[in-house]
Protein backbone atom coordinates (compact mmCIF):
# COMPACT_ATOMS: atom_id res chain seq x y z
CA UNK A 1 -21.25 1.74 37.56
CA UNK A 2 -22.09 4.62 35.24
CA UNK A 3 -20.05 7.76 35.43
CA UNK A 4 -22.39 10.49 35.97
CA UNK A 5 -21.93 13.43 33.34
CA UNK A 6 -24.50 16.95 32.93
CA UNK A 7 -27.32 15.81 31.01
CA UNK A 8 -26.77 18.60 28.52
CA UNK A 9 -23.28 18.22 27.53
CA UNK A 10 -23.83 14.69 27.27
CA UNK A 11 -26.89 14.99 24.88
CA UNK A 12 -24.42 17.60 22.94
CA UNK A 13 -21.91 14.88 22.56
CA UNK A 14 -24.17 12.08 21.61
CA UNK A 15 -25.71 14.09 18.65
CA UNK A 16 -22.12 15.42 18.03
CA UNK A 17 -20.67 11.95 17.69
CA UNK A 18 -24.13 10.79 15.55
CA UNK A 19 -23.24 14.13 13.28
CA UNK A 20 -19.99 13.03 12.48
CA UNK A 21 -20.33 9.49 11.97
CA UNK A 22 -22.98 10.04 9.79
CA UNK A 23 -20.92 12.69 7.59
CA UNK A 24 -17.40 10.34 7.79
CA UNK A 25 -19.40 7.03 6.90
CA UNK A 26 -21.40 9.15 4.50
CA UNK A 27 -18.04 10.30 2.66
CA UNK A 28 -16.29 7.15 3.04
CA UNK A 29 -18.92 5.38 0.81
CA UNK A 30 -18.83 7.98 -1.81
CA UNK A 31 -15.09 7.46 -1.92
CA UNK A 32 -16.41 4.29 -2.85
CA UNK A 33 -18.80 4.88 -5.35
CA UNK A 34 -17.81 8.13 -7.10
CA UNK A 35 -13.94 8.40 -7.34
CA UNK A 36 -14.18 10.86 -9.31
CA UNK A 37 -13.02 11.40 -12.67
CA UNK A 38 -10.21 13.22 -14.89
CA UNK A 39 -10.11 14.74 -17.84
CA UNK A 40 -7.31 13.62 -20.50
CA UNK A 41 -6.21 14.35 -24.14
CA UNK A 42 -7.16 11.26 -26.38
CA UNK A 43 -5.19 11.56 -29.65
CA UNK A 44 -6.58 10.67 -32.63
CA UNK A 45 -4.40 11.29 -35.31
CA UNK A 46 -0.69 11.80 -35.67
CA UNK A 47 0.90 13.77 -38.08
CA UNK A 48 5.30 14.71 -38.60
CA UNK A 49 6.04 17.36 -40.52
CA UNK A 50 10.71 17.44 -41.05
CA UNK A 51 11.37 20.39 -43.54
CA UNK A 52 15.27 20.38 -43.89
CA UNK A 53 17.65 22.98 -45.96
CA UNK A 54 20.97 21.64 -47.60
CA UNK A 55 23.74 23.73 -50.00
CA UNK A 56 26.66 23.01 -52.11
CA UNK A 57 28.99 25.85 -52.56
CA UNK A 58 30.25 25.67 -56.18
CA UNK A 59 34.06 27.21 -56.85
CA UNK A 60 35.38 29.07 -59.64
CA UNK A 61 38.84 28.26 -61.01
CA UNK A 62 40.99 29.47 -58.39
CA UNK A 63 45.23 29.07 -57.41
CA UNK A 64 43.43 27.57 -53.79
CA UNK A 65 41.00 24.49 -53.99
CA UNK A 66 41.21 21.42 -56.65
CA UNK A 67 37.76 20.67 -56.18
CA UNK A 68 35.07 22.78 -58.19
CA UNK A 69 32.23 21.65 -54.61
CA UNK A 70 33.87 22.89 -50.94
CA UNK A 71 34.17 20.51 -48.48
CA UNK A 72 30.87 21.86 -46.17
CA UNK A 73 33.28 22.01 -42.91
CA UNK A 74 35.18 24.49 -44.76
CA UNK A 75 35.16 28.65 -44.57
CA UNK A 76 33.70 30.05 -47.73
CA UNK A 77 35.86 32.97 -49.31
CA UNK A 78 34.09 35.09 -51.48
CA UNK A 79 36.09 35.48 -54.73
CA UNK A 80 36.12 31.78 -54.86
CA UNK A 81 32.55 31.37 -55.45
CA UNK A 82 30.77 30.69 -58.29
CA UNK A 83 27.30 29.96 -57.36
CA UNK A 84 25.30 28.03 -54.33
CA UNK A 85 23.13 25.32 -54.83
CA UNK A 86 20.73 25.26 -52.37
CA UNK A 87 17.96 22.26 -51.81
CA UNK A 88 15.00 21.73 -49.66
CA UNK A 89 12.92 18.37 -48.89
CA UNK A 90 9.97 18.25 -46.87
CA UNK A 91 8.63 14.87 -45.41
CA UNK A 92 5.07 14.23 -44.26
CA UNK A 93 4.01 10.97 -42.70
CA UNK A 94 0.66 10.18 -40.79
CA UNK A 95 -1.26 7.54 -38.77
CA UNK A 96 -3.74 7.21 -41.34
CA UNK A 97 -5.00 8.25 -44.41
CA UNK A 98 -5.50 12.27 -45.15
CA UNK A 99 -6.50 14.39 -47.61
CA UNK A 100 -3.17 16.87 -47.95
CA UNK A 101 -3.33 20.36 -49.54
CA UNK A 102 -0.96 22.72 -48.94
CA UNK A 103 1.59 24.90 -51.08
CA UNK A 104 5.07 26.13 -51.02
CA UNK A 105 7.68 28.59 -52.10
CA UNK A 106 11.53 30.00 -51.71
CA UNK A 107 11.84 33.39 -51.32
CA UNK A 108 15.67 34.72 -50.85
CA UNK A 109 15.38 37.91 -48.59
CA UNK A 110 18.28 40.63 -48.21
CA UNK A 111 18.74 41.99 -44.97
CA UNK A 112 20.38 44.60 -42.68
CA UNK A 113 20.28 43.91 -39.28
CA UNK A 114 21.56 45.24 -36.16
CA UNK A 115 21.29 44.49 -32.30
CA UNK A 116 20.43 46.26 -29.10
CA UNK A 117 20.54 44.46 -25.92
CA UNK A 118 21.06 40.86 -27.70
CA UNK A 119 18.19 41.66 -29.27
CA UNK A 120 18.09 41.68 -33.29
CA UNK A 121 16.68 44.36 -35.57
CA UNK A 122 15.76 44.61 -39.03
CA UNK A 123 16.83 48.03 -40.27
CA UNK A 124 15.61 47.15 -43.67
CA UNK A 125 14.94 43.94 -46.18
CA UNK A 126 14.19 43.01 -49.68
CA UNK A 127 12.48 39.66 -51.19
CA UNK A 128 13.57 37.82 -54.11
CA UNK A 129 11.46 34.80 -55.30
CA UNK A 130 13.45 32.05 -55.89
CA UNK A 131 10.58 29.64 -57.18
CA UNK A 132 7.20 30.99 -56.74
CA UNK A 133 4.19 29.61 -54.93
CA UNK A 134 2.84 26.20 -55.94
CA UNK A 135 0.21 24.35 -54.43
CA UNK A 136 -0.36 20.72 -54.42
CA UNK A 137 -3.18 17.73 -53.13
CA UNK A 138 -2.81 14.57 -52.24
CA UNK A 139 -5.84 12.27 -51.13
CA UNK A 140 -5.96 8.97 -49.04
CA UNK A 141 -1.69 10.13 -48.52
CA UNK A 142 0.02 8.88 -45.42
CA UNK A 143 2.90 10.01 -46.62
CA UNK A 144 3.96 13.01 -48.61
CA UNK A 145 7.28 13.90 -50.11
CA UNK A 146 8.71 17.73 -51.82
CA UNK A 147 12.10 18.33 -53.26
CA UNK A 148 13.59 21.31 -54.70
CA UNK A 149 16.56 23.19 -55.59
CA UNK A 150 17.67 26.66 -56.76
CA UNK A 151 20.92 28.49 -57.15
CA UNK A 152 22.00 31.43 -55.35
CA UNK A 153 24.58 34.13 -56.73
CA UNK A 154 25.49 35.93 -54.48
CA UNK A 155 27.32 38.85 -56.61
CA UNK A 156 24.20 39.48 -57.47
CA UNK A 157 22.95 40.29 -53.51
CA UNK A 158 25.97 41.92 -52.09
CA UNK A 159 26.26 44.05 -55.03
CA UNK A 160 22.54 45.39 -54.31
CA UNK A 161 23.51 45.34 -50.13
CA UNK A 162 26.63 47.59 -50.65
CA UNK A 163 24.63 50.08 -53.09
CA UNK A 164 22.15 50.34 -50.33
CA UNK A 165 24.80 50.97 -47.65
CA UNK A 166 26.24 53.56 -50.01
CA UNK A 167 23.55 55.46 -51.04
CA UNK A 168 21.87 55.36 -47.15
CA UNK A 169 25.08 56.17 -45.74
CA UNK A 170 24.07 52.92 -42.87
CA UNK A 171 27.17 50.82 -42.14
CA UNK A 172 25.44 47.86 -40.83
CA UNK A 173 25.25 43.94 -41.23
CA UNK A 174 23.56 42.51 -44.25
CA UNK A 175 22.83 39.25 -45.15
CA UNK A 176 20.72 36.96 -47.32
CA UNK A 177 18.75 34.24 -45.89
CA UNK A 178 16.82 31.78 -48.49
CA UNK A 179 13.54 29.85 -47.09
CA UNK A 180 11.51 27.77 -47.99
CA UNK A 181 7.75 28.58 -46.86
CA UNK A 182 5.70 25.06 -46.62
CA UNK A 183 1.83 25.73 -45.80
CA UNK A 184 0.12 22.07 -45.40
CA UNK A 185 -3.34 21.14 -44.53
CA UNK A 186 -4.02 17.39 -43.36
CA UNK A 187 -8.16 16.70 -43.68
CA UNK A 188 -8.62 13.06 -41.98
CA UNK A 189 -11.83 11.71 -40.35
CA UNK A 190 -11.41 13.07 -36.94
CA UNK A 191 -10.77 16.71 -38.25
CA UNK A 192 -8.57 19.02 -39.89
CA UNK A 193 -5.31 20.39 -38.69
CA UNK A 194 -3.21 22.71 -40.41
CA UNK A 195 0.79 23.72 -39.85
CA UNK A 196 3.57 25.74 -41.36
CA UNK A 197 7.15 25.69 -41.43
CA UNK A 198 10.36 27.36 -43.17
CA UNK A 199 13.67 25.74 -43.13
CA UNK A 200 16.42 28.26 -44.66
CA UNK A 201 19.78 28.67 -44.97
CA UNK A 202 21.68 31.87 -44.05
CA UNK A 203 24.63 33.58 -46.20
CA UNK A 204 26.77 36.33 -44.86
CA UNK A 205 26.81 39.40 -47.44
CA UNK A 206 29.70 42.31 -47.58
CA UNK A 207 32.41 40.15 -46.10
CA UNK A 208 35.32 38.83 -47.44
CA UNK A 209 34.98 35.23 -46.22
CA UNK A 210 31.81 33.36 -44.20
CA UNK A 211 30.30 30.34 -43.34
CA UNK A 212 26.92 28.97 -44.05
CA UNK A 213 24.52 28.48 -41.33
CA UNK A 214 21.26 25.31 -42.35
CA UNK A 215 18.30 25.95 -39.69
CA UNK A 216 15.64 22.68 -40.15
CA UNK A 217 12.26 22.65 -39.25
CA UNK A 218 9.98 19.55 -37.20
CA UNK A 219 6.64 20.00 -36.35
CA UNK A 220 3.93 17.41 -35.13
CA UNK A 221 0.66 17.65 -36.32
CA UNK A 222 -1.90 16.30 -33.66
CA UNK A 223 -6.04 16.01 -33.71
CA UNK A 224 -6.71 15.15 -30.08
CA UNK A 225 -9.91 15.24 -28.07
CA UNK A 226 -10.82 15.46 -24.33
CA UNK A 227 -12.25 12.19 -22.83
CA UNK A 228 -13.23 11.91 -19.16
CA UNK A 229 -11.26 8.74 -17.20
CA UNK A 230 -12.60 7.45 -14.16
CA UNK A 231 -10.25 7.60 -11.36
CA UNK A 232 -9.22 4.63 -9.06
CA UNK A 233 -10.39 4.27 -5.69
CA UNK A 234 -8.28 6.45 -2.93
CA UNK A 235 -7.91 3.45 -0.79
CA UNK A 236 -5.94 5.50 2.07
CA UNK A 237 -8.56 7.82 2.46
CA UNK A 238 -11.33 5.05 2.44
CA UNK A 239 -9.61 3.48 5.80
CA UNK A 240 -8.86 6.82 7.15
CA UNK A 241 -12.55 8.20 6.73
CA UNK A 242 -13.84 4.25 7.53
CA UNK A 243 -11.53 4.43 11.22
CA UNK A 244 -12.42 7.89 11.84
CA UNK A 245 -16.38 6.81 11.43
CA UNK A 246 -15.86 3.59 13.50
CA UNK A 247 -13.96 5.89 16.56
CA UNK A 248 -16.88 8.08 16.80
CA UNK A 249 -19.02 5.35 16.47
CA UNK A 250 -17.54 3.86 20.09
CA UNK A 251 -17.08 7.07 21.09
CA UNK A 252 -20.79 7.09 21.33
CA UNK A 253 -21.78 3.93 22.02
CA UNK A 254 -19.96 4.15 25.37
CA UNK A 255 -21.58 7.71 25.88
CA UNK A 256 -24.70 6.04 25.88
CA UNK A 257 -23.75 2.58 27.28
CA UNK A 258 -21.02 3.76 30.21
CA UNK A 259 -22.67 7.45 31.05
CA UNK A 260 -25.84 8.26 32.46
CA UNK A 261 -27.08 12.13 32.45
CA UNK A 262 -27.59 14.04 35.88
CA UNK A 263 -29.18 17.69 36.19
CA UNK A 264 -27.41 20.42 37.78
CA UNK A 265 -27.63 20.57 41.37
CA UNK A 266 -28.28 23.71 43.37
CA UNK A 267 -25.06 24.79 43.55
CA UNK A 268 -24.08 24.28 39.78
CA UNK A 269 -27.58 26.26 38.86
CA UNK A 270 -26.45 29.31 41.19
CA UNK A 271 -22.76 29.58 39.85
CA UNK A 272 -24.17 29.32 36.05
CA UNK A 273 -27.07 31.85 36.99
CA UNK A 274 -24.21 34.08 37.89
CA UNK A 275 -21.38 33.78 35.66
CA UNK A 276 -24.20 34.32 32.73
CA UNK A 277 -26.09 37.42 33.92
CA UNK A 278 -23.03 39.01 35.08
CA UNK A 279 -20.53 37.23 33.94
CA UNK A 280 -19.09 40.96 32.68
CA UNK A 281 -18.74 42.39 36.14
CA UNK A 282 -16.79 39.30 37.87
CA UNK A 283 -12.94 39.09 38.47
CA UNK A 284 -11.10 36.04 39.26
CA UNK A 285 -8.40 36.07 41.62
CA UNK A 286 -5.57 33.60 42.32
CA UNK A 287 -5.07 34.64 46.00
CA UNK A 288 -7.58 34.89 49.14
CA UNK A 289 -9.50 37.77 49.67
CA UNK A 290 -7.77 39.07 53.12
CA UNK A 291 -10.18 38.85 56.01
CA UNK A 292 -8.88 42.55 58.03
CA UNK A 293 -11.64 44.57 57.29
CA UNK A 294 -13.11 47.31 59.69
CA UNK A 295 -16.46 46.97 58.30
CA UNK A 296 -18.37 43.85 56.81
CA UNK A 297 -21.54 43.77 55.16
CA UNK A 298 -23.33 40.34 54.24
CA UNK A 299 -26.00 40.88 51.39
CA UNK A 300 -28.38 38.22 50.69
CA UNK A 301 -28.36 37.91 46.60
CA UNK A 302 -26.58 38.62 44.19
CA UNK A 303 -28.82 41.17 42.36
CA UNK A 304 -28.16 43.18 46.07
CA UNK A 305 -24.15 42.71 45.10
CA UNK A 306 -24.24 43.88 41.36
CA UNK A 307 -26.35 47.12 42.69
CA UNK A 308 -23.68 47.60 45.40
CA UNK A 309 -20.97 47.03 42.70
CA UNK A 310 -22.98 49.50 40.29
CA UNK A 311 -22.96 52.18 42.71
CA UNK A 312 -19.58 52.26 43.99
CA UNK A 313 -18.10 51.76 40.31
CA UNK A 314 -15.74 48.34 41.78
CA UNK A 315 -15.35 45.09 39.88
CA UNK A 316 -16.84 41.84 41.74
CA UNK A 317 -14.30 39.63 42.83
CA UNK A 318 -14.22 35.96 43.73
CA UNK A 319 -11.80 33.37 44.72
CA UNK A 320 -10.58 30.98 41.21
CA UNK A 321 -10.63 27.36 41.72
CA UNK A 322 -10.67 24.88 39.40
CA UNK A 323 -13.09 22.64 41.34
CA UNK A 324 -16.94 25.15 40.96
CA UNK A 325 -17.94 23.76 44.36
CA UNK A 326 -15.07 25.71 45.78
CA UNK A 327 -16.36 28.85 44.67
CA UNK A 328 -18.73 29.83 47.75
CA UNK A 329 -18.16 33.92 48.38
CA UNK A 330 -18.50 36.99 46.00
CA UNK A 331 -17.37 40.16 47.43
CA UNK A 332 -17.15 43.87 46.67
CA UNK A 333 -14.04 46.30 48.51
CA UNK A 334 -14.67 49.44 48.92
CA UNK A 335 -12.27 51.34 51.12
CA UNK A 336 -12.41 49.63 54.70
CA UNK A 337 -15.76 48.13 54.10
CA UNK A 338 -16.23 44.78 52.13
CA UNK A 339 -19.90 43.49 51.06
CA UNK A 340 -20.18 39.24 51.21
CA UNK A 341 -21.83 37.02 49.32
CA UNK A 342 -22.12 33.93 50.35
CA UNK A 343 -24.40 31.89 47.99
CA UNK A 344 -23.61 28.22 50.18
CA UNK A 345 -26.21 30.07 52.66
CA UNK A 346 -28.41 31.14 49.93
CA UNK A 347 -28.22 27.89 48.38
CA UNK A 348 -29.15 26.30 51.92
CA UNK A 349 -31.82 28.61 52.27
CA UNK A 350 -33.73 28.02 49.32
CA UNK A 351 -33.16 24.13 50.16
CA UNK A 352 -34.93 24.50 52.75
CA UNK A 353 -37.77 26.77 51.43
CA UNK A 354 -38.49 24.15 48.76
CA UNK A 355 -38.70 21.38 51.83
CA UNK A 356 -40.97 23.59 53.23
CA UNK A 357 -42.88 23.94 49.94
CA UNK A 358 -43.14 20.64 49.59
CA UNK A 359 -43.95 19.38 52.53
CA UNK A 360 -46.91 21.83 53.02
CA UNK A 361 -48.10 20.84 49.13
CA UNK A 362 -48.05 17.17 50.84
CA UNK A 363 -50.26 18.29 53.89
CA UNK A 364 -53.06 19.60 51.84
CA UNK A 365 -53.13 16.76 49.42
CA UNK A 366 -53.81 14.56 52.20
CA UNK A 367 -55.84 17.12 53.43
CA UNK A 368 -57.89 17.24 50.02
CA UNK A 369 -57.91 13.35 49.79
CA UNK A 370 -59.33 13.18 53.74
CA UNK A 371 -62.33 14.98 52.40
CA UNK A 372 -62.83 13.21 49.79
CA UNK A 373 -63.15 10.22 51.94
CA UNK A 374 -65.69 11.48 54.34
CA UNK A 375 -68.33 13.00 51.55
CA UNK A 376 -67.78 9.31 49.75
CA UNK A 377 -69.17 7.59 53.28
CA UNK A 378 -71.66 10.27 53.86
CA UNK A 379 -72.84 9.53 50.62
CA UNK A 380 -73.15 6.13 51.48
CA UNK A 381 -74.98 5.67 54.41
CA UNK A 382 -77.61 8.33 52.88
């Protein structure tokens, strides 16, 4: 037996179901077919730069060390020293073959320095060049090799720090720090990349004793480009969309196969009438509407029960229920005096008028047909 259901809301859920099926089943295969893609870094070429600084510190004859080269773990006084040997080496290797052009140079640079809020300023500098700027090439290289060395005396620098600090009156740190600048250029197939670096090697000025401090320098050189890879197959979202599809699927196969769609009947068509045209004015009560009234008034629609409402300014109130068909009165208090509406009777009433209606529409159609009849055997028997 079918299970009755308003014909509306059951044409509503039959396209509804459709809708989403179609959208679910729709998405489901696209999963499928276009995974979509993401976008990722290929590299094509590989390049290490390693820059690294070295020293020697080189003694004069003194009452202290046997050795004219300090052991590097050691402090470094300053009366002891003769000079510093300092050396720098600079390593480039590739993937493949490049075309390298680049140049370098050591610069020593005299600083004074000072911080504020672990922060370090320069107050002022000076450059010395060490070994000036020379450039080199290299084709078809995949690997590339520099060495150098120069000495450092540092009489030489703390004698021009502590004239500076005498003549500017500024008691601050100074320092010398030698680099090495390295600019290289790798041309391959692919494309050109380009990278600097500066290992150094830092040297305490104005102080009686010190040690050294080596900073090194790394850095890859890389010529990548963006390629597009096609993403696998979200399998867990394939059966989730493909179930969801195949529920609403049933869903409305049984709204089609298990349901059958009724119309409204009187009743249903009065309370909807209602609840839409004045849907505004109605109140819903939990309780009974107490029957000790001095004065009651039945009205026969409920256009007569909205003007009554309008002109005494009250809400209309009704009786909830869950079940509609229990819904039967309307009413309006005013005072002593309540106005009824009870649509059951109105309901009955126009029951009865469409009876009527019909049966009189079936009287003159037999009517109609009777005298049809009789001018078809007149007709005849002329």
């Amino acid at each position: 037996m079918k299970k009755s259901i308003n014909r509306k809301q059951r044409i509503a859920l039959i396209i509804t179901g459709i809708m989403f099926f179609l959208a679910l089943a729709f998405t489901a295969i696209n999963s499928i077919t276009n995974p979509g893609f993401k976008e990722e870094n290929a590299v094509l070429f590989t390049g290490e730069n390693n820059a690294e600084a070295g020293y020697n510190v080189f003694l004069k004859s003194n009452p202290l060390y046997d050795t004219l080269v300090l052991d590097k773990d050691k402090f470094v006084i300053k009366e002891f020293v003769d000079y510093i040997d300092t050396s720098f080496s600079y390593m480039y290797t590739g993937t493949e073959k490049a075309r390298l052009t680049g140049d370098y140079e050591i610069i020593a640079m005299v600083e004074c320095y000072t911080r504020e809020n672990e922060e370090e300023l320069i107050i002022w500098s000076k450059p010395y060049i060490l070994s000036p700027r020379e450039t080199f090439e290299k084709a078809d290289a995949d690997q590339y090799n520099i060495n150098k060395n120069v000495s450092v005396h540092l009489d030489e620098y703390n004698n021009f720090a502590t004239t500076i600090s005498e003549v500017s009156k500024i008691n601050a740190s100074t320092r010398v720090t030698v680099y090495m600048n390295i600019n290289i250029k790798a041309e391959t197939e692919d494309g050109t990349v380009e990278e600097q670096l500066s290992p150094k090697i830092v040297i305490p000025l104005d102080t009686n004793y010190f040690r050294i401090r080596v900073i090194n320098d790394a850095k890859p050189m890389t010529i990548e480009e963006p390629v597009q890879t096609q993403l696998p197959v979200n399998n867990t979202l394939v059966y989730s969309l493909t179930g969801a599809a195949l529920l609403f699927l049933l869903m409305t196969l049984s709204l089609l196969i298990f349901t059958e769609g009724t119309d409204p009947d009187s009743h249903e068509k009065m309370l909807n009438k209602i609840f839409k045209n004045h849907g505004d004015r109605l109140v819903a009560l939990r309780g009974d509407v107490s029957a000790a009234w001095e004065n009651e008034f039945e009205v026969s629609s409920i256009e007569d029960l909205v003007r009554i409402s309008d002109d005494l300014e009250k809400p209309i109130l009704y009786k909830y229920s869950e079940n509609r068909y229990d819904i039967q009165k309307f009413y309006v208090l005013n005072g002593k005096e309540m106005y009824i509406l009870d649509i059951s009777e109105n309901i009955m009433k126009g029951e009865k008028d469409e009876k009527e209606v019909h049966e009189s529409d079936a009287l003159k159609q037999k009517a109609t047909e009777g005298r049809t009849i009789a001018v078809s055997d007149t007709g005849k028997a002329t």
